[in-house]
N, C-alpha and C. Protein backbone atom coordinates (compact mmCIF):
# COMPACT_ATOMS: atom_id res chain seq x y z
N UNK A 1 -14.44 -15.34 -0.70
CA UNK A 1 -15.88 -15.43 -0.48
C UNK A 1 -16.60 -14.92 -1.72
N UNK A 2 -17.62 -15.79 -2.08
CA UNK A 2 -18.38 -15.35 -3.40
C UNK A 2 -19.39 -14.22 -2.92
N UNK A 3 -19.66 -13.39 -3.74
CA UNK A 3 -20.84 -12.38 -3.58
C UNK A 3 -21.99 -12.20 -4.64
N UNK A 4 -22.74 -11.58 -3.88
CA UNK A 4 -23.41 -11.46 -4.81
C UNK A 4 -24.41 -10.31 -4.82
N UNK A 5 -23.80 -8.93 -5.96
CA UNK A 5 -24.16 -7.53 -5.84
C UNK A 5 -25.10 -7.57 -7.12
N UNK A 6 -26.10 -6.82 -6.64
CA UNK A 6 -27.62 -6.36 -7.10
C UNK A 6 -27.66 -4.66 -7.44
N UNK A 7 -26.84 -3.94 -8.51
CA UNK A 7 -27.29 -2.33 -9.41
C UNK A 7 -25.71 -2.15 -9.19
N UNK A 8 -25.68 -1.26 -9.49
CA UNK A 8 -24.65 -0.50 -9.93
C UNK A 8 -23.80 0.45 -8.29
N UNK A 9 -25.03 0.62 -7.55
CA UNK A 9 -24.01 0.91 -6.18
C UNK A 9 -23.87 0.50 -5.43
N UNK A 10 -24.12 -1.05 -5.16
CA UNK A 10 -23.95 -2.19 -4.74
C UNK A 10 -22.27 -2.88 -5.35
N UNK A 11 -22.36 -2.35 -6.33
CA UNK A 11 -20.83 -2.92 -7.01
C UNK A 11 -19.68 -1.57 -6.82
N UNK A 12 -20.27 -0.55 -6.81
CA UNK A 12 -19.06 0.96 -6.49
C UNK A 12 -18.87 0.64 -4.85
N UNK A 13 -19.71 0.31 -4.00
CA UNK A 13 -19.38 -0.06 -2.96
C UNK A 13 -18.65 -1.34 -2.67
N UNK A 14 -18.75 -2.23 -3.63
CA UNK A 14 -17.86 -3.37 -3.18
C UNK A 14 -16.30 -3.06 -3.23
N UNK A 15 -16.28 -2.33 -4.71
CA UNK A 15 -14.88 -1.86 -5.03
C UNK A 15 -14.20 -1.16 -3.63
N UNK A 16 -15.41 -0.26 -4.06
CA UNK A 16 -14.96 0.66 -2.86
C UNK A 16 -13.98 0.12 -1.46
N UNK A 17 -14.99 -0.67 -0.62
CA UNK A 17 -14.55 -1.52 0.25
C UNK A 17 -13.51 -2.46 -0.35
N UNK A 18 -12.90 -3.01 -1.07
CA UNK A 18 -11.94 -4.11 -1.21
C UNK A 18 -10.77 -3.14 -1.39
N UNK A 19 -10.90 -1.74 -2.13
CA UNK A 19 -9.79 -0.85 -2.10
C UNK A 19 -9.31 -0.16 -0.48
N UNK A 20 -10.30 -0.23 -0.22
CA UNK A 20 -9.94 0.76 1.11
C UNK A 20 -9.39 0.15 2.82
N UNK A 21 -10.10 -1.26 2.42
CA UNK A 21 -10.02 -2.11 3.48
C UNK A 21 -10.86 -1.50 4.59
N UNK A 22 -10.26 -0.98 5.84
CA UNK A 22 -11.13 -1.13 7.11
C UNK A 22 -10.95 0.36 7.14
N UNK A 23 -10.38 1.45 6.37
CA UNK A 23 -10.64 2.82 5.96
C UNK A 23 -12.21 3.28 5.64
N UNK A 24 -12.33 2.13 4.39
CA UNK A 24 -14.12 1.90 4.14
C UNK A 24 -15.04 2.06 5.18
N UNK A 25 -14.82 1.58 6.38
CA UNK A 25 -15.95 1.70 7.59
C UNK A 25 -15.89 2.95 8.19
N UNK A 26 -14.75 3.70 8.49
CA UNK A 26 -14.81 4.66 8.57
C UNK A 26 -15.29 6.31 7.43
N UNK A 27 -15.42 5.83 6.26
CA UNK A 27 -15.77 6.66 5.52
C UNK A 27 -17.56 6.11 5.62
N UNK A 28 -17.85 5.44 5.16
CA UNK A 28 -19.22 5.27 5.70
C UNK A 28 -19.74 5.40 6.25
N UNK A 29 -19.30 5.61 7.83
CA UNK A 29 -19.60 6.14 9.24
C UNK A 29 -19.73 7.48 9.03
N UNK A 30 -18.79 8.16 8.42
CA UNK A 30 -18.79 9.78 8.26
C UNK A 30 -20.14 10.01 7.34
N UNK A 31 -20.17 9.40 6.59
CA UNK A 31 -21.38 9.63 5.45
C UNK A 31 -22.59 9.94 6.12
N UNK A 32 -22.61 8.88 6.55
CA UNK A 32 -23.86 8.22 7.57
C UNK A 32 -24.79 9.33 8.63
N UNK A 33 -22.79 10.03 8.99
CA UNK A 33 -23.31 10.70 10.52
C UNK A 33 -24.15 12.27 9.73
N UNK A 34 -23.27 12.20 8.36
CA UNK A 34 -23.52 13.62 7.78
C UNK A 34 -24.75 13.47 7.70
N UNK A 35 -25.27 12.35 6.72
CA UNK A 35 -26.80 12.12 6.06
C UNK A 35 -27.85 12.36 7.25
N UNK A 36 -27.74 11.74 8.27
CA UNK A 36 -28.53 11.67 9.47
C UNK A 36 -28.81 13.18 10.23
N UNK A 37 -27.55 14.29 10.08
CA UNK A 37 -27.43 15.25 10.66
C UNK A 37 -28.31 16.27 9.72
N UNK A 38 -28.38 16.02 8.44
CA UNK A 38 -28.88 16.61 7.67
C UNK A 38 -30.38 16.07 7.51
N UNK A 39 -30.75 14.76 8.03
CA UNK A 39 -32.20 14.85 7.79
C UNK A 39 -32.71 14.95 9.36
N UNK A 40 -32.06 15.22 10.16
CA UNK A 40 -32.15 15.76 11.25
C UNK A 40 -32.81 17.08 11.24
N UNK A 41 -31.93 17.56 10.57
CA UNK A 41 -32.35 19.59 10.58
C UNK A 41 -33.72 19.95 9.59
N UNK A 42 -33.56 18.99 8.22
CA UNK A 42 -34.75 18.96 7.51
C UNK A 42 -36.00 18.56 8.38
N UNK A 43 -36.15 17.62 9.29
CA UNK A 43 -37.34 17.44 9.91
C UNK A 43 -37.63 18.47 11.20
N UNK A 44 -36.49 19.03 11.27
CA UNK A 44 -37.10 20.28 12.47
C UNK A 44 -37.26 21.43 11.76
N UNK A 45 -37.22 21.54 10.79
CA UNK A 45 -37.08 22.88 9.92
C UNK A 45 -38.97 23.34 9.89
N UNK A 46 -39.16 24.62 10.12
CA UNK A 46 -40.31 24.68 9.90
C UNK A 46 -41.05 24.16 8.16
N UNK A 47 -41.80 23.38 8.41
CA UNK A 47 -42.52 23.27 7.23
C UNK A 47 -43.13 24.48 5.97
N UNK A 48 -42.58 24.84 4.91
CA UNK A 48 -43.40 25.01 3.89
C UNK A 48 -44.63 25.27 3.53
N UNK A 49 -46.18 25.87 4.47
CA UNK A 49 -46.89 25.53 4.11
C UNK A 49 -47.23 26.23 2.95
N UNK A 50 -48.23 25.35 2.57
CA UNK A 50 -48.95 26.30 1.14
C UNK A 50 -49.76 27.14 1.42
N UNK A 51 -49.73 27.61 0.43
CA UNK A 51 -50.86 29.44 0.62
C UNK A 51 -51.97 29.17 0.02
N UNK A 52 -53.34 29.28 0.59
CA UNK A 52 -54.42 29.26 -0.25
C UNK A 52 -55.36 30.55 -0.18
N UNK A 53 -55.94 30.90 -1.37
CA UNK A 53 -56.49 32.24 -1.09
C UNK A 53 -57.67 32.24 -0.24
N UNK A 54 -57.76 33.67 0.36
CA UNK A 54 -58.57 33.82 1.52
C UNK A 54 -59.56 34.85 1.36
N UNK A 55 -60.42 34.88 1.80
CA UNK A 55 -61.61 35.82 0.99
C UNK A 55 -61.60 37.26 2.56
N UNK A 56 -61.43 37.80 1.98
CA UNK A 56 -61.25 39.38 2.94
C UNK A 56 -62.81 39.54 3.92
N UNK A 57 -62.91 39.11 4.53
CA UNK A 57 -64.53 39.81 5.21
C UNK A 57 -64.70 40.95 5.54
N UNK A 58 -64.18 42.38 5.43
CA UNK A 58 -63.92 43.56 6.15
C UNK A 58 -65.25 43.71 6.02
């Protein structure tokens, strides 16, 4: 089957997959579950806010 890959990790992934065979889906799956778990925790994480100065009224 002809293909046809578009940058540079479009082609590490093809390799990738033609070396690994049906191993490949399973490493991608793991990736996947990590990436997701991790922007999981980033969006519940309390936010960062910024500090702006505040004028004292005492």
């Amino acid at each position: 089957a002809r293909r046809v890959l578009v940058g540079a990790d479009a082609r590490r992934l093809d390799k990738l997959a033609r070396l690994l065979g049906a191993g490949y889906q399973r490493l991608v799956l793991r990736h996947v579950r990590r990436a997701r778990a991790r922007n999981l925790e980033r969006a519940h994480a309390p936010a960062a806010l910024p500090t702006t100065p505040t004028k004292d009224h005492a």
